[in-house]
PDB file of N, CA and C in Angstrom:
ATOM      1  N   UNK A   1     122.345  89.358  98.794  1.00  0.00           N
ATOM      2  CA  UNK A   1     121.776  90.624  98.413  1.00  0.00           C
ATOM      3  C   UNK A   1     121.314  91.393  99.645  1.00  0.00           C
ATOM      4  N   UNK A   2     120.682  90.969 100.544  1.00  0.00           N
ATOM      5  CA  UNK A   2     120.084  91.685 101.772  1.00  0.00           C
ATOM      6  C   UNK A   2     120.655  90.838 103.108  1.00  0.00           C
ATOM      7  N   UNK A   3     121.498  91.755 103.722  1.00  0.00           N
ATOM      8  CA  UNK A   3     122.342  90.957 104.805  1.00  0.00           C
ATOM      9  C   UNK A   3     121.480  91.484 106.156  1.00  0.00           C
ATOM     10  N   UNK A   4     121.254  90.207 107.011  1.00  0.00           N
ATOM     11  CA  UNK A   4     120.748  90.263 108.043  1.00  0.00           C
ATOM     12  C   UNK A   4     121.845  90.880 109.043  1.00  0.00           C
ATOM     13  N   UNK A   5     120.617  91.884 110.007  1.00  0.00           N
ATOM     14  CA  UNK A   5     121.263  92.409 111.139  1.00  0.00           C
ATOM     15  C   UNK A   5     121.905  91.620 112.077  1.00  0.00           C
ATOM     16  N   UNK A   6     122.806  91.995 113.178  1.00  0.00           N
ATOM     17  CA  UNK A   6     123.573  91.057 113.466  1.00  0.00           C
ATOM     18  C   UNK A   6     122.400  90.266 114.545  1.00  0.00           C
ATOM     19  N   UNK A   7     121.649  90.477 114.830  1.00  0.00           N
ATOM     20  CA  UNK A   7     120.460  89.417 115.739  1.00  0.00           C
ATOM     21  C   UNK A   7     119.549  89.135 114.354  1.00  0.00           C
ATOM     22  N   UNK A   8     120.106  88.677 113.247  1.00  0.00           N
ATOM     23  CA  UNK A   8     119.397  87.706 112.530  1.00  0.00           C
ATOM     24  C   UNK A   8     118.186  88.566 111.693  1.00  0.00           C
ATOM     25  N   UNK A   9     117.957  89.663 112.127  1.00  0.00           N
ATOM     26  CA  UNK A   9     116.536  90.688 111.213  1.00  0.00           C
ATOM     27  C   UNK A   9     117.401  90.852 109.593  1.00  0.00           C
ATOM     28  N   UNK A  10     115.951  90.605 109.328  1.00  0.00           N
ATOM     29  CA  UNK A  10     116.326  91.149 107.710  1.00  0.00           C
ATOM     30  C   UNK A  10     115.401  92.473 107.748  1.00  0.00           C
ATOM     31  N   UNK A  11     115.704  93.768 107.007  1.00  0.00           N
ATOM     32  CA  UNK A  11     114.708  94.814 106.998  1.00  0.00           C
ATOM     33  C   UNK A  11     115.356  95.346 105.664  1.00  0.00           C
ATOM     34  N   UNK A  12     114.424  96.036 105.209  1.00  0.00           N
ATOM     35  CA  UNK A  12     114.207  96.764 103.846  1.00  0.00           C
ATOM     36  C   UNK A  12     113.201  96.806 102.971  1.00  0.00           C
ATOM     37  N   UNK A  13     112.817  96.858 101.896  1.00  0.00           N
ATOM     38  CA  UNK A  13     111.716  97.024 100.759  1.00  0.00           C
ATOM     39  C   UNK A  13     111.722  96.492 100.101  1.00  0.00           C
ATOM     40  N   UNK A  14     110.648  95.787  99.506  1.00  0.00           N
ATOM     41  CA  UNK A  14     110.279  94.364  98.663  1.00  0.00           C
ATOM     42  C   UNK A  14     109.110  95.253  98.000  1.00  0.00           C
ATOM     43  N   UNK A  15     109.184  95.541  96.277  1.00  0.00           N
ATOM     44  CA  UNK A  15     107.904  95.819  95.357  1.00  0.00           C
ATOM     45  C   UNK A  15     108.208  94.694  94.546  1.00  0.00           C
ATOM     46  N   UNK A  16     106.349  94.566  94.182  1.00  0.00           N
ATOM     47  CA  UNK A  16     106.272  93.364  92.944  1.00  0.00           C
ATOM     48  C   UNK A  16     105.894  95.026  91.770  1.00  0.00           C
ATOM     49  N   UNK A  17     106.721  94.537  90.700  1.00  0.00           N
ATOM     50  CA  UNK A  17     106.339  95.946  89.696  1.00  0.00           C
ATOM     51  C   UNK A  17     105.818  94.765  88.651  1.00  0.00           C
ATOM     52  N   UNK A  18     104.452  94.716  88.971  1.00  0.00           N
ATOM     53  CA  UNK A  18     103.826  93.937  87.782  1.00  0.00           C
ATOM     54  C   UNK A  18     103.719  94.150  86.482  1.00  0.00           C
ATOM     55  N   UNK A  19     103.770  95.113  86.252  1.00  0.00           N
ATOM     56  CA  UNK A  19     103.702  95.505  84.878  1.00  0.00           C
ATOM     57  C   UNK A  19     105.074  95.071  83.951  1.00  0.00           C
ATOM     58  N   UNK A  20     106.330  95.276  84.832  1.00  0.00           N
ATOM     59  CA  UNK A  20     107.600  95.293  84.487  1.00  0.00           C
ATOM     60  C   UNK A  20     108.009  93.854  84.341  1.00  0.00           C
ATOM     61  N   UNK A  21     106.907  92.698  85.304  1.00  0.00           N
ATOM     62  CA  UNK A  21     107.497  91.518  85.968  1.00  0.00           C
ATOM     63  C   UNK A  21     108.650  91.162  86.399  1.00  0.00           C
ATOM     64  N   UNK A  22     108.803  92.101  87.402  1.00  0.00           N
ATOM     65  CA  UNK A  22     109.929  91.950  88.309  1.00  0.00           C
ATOM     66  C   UNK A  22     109.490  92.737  89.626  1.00  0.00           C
ATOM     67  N   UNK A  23     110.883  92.060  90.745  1.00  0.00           N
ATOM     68  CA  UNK A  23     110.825  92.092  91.942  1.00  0.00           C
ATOM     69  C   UNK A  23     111.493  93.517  91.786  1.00  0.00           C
ATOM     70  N   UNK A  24     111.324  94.613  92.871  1.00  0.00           N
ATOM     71  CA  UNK A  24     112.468  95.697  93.570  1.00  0.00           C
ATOM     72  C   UNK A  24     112.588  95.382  94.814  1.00  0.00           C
ATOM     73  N   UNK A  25     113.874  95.461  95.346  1.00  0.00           N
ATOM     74  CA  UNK A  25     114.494  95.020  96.316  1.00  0.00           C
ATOM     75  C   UNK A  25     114.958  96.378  96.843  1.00  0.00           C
ATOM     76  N   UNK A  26     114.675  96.781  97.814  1.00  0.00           N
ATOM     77  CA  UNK A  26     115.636  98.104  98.213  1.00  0.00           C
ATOM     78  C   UNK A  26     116.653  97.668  99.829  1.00  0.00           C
ATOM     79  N   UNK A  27     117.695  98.059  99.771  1.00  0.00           N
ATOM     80  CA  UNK A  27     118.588  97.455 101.013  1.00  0.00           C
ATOM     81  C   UNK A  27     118.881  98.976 102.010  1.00  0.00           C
ATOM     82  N   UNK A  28     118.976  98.366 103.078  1.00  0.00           N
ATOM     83  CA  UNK A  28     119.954  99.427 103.859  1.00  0.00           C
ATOM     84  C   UNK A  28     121.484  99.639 103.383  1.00  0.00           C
ATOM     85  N   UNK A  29     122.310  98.423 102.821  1.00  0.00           N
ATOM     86  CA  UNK A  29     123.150  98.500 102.872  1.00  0.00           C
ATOM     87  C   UNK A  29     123.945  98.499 101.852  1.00  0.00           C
ATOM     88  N   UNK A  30     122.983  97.699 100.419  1.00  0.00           N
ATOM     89  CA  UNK A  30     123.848  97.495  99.697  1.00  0.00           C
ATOM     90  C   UNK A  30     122.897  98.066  98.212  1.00  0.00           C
ATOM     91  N   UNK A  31     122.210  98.866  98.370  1.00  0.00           N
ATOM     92  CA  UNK A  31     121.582  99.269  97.037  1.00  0.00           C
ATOM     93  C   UNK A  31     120.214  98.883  96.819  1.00  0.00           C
ATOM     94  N   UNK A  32     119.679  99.095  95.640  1.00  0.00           N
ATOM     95  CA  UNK A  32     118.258  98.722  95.342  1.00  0.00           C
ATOM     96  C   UNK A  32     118.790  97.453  94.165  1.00  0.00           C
ATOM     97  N   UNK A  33     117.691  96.487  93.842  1.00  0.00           N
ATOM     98  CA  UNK A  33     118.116  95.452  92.604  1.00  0.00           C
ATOM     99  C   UNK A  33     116.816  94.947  92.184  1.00  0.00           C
ATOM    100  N   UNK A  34     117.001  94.923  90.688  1.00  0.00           N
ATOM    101  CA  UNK A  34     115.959  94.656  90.329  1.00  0.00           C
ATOM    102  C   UNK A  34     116.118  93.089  89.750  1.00  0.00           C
ATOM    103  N   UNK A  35     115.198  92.194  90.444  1.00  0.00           N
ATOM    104  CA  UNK A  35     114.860  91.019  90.640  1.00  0.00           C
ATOM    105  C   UNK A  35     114.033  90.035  89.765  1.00  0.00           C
ATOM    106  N   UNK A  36     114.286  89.156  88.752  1.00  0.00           N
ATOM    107  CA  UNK A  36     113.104  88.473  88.004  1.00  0.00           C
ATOM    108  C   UNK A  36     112.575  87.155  89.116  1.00  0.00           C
ATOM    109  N   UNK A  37     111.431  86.796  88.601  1.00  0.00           N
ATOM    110  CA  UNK A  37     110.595  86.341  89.153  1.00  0.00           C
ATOM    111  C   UNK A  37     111.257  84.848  89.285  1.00  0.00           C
ATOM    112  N   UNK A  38     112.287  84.354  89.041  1.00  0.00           N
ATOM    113  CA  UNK A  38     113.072  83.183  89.150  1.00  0.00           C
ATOM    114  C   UNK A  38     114.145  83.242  89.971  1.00  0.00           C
ATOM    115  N   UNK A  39     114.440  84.576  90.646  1.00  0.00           N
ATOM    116  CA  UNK A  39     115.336  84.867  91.665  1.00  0.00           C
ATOM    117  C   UNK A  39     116.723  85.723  91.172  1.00  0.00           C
ATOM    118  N   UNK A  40     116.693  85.526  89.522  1.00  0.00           N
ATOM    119  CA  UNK A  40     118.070  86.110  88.618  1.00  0.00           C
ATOM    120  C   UNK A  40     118.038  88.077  89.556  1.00  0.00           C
ATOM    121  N   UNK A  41     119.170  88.308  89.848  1.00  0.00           N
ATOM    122  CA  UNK A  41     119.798  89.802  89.994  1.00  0.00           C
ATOM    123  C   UNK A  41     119.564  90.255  88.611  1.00  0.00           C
ATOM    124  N   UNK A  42     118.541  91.224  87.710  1.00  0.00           N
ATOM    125  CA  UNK A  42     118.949  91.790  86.577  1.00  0.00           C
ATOM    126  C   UNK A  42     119.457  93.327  86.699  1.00  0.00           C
ATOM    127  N   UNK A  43     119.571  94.136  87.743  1.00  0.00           N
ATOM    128  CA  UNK A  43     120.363  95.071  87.670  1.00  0.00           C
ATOM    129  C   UNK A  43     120.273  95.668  88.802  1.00  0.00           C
ATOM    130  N   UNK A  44     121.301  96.438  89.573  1.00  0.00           N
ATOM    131  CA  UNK A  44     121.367  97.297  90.524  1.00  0.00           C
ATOM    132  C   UNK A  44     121.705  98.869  90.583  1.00  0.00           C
ATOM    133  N   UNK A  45     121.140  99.047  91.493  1.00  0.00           N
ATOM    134  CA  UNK A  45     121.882 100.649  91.794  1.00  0.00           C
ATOM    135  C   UNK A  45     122.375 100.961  93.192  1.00  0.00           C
ATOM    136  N   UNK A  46     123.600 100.938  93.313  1.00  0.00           N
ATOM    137  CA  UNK A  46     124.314 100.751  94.794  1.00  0.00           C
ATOM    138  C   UNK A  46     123.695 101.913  95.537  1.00  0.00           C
ATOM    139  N   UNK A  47     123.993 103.272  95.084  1.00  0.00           N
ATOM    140  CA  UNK A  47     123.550 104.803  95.788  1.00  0.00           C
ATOM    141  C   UNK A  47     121.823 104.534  96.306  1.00  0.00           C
ATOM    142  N   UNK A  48     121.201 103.309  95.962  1.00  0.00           N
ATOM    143  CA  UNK A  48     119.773 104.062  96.455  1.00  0.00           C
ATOM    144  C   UNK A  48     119.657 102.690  97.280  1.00  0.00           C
ATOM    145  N   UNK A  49     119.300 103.539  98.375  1.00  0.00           N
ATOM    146  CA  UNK A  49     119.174 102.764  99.453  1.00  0.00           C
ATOM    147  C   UNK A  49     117.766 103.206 100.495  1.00  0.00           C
ATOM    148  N   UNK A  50     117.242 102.219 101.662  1.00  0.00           N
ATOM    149  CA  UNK A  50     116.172 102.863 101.968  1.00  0.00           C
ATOM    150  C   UNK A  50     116.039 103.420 103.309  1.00  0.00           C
ATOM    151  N   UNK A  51     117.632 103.692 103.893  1.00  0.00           N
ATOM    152  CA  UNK A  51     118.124 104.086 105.201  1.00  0.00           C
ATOM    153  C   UNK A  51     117.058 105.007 105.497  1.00  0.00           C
ATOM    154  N   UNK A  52     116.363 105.154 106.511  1.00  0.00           N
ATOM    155  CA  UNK A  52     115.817 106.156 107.594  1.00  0.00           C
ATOM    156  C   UNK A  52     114.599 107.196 105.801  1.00  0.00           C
ATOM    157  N   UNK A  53     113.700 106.008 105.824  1.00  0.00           N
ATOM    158  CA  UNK A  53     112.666 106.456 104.544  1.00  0.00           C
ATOM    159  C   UNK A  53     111.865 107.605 105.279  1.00  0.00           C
ATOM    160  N   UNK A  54     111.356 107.967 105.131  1.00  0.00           N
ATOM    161  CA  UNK A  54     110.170 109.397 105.658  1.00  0.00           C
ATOM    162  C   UNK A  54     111.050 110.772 104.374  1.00  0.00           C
ATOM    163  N   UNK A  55     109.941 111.161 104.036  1.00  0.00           N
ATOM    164  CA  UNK A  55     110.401 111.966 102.986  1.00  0.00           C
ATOM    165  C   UNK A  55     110.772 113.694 103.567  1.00  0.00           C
ATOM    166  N   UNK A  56     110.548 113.808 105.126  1.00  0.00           N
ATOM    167  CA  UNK A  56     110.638 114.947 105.381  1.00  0.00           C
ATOM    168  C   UNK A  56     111.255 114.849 107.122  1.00  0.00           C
ATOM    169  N   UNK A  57     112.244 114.187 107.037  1.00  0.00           N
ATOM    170  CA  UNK A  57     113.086 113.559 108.417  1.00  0.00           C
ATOM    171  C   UNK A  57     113.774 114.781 108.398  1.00  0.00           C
ATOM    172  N   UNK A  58     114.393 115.501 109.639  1.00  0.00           N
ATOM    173  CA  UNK A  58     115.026 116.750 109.652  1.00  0.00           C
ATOM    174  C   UNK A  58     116.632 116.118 110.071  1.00  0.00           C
ATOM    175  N   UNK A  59     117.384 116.626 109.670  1.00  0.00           N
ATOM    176  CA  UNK A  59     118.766 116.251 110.604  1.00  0.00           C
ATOM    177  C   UNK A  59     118.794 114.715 110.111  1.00  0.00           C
ATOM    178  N   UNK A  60     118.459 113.761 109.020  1.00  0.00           N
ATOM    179  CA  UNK A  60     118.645 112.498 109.117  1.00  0.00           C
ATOM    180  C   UNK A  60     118.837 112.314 107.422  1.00  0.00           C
ATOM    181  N   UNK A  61     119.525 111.089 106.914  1.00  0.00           N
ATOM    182  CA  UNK A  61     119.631 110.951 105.851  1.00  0.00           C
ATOM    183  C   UNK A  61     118.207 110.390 105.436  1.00  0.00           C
ATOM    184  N   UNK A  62     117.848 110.502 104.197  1.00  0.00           N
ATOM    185  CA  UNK A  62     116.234 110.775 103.637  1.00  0.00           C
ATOM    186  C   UNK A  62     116.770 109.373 102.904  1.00  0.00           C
ATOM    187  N   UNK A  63     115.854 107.997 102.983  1.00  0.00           N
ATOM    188  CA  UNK A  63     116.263 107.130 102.018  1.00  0.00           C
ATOM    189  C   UNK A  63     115.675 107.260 101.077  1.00  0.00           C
ATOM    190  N   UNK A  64     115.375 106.303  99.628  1.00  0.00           N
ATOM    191  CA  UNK A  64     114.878 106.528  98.232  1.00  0.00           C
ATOM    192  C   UNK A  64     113.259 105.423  98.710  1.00  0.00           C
ATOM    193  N   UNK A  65     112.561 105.314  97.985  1.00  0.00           N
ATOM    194  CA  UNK A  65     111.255 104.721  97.692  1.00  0.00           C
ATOM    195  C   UNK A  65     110.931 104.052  96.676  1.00  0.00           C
ATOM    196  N   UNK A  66     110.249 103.155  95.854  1.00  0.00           N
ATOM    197  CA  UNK A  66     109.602 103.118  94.762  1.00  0.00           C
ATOM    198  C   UNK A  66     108.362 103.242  94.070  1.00  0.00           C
ATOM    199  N   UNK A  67     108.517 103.875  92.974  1.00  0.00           N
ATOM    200  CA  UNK A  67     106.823 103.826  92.541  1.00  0.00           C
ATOM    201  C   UNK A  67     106.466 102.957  91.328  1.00  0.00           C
ATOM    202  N   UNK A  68     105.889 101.300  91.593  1.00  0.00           N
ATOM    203  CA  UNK A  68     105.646 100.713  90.750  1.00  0.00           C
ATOM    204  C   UNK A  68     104.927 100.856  89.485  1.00  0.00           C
ATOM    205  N   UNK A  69     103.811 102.424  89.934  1.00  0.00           N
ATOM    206  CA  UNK A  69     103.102 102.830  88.500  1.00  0.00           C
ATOM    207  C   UNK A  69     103.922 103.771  87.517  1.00  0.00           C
ATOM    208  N   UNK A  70     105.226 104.029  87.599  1.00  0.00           N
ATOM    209  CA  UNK A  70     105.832 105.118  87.496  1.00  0.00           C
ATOM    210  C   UNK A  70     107.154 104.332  86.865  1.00  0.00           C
ATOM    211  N   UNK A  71     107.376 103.215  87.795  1.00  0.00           N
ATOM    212  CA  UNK A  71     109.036 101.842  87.311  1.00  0.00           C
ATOM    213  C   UNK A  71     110.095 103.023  87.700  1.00  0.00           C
ATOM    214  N   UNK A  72     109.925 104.214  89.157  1.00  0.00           N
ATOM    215  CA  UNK A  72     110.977 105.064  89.582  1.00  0.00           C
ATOM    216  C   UNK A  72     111.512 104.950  90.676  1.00  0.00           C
ATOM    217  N   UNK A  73     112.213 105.419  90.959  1.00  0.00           N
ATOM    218  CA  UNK A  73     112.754 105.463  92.619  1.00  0.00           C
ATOM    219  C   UNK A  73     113.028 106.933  92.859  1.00  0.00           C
ATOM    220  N   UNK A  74     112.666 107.805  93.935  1.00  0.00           N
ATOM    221  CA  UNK A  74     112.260 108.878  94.145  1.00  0.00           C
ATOM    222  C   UNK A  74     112.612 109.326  95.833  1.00  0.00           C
ATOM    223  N   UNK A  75     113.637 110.500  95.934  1.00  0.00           N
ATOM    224  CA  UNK A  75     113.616 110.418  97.191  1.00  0.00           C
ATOM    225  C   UNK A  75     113.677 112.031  97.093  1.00  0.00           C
ATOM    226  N   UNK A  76     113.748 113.110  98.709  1.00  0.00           N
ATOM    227  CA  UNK A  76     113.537 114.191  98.577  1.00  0.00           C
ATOM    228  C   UNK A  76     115.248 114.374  98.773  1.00  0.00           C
ATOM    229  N   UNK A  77     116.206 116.045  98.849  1.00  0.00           N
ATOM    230  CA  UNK A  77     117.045 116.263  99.090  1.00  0.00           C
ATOM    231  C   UNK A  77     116.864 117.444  99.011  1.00  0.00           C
ATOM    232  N   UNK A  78     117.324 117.975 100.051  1.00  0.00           N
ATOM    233  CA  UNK A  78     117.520 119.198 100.472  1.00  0.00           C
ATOM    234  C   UNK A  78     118.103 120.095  98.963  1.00  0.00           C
ATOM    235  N   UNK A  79     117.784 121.461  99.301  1.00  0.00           N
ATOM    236  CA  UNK A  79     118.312 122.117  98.188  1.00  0.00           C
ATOM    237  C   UNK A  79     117.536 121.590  96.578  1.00  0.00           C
ATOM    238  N   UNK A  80     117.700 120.399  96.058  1.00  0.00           N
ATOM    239  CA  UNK A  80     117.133 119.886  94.732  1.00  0.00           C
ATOM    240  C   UNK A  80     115.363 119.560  94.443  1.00  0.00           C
ATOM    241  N   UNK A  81     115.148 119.418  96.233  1.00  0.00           N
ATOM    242  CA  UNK A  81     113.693 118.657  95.946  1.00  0.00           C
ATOM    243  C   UNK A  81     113.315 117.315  95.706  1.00  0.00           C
ATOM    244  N   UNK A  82     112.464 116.531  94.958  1.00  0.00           N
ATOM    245  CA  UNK A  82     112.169 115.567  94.448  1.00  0.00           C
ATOM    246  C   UNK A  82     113.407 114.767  93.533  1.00  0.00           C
ATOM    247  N   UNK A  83     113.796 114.075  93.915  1.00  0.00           N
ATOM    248  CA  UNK A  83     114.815 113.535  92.555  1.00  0.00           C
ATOM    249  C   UNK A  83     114.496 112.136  92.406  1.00  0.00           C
ATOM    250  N   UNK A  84     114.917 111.747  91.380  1.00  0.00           N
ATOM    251  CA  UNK A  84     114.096 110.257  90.843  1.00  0.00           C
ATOM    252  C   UNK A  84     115.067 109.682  90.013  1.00  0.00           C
ATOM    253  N   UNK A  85     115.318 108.358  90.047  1.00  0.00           N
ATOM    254  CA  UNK A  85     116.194 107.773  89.228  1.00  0.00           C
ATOM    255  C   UNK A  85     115.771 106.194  88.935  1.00  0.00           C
ATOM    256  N   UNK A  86     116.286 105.896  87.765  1.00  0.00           N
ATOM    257  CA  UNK A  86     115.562 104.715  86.906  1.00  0.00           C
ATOM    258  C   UNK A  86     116.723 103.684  86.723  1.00  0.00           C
ATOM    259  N   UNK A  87     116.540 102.182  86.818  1.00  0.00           N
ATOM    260  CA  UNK A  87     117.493 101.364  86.139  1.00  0.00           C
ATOM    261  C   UNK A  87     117.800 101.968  84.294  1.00  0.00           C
ATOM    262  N   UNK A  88     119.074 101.408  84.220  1.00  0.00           N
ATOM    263  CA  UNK A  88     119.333 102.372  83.448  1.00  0.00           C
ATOM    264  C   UNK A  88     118.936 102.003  82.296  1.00  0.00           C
ATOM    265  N   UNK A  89     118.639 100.922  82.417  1.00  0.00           N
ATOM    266  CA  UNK A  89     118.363  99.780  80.985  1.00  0.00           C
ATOM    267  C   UNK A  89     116.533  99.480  81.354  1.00  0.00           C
ATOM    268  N   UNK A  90     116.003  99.626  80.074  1.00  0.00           N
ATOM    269  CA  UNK A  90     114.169  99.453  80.162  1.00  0.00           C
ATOM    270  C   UNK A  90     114.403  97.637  80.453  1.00  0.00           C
ATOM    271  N   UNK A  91     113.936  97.344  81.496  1.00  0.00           N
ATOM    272  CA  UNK A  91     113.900  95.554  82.205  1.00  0.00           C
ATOM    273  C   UNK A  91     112.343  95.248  81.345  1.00  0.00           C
ATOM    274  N   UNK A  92     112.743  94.309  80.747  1.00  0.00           N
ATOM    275  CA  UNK A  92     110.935  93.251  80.656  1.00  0.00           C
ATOM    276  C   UNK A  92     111.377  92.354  80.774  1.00  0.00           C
ATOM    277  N   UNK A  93     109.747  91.379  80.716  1.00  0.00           N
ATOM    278  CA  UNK A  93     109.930  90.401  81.157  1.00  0.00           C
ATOM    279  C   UNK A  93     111.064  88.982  80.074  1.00  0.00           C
TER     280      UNK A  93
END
């Protein structure tokens, strides 16, 4: 799921969404996934990724975020603003 850089770094975003009981995983490379607490993959979204995060980077791709009180992922884009997107299926535990 999260492939180490080639000198061995792992980097990206780890939320516990307690409410949901599950892990979010966000990658540079390969998507966001939402994670149960036994290690199972229960769903992904390839497009959101957390390349170069800062919500107001000029000249750089803007990555996505999560908001565990919210169960969203939220990034800015030029022209649209705020956009937010959800696994597509409601996850419990």
């Amino acid at each position: 799921m999260i492939t180490p850089h080639s000198e061995g770094e792992v980097t990206g975003a780890l939320f516990y969404d307690k409410s949901a009981g599950y892990l979010v995983a966000l990658t540079h490379d390969k998507g966001a996934f939402a994670v149960s607490l036994y290690g199972d993959i229960i769903e992904s979204l390839a497009d959101v990724n957390v390349a170069n995060a800062g919500v107001f980077n000029n000249n750089a791709e803007i990555g996505w975020n999560y908001s565990t009180e919210h169960h969203v992922f939220y990034t800015w884009q030029n022209g649209n603003g705020v956009v937010e997107k959800r696994f597509s299926t409601q996850i419990t535990r």
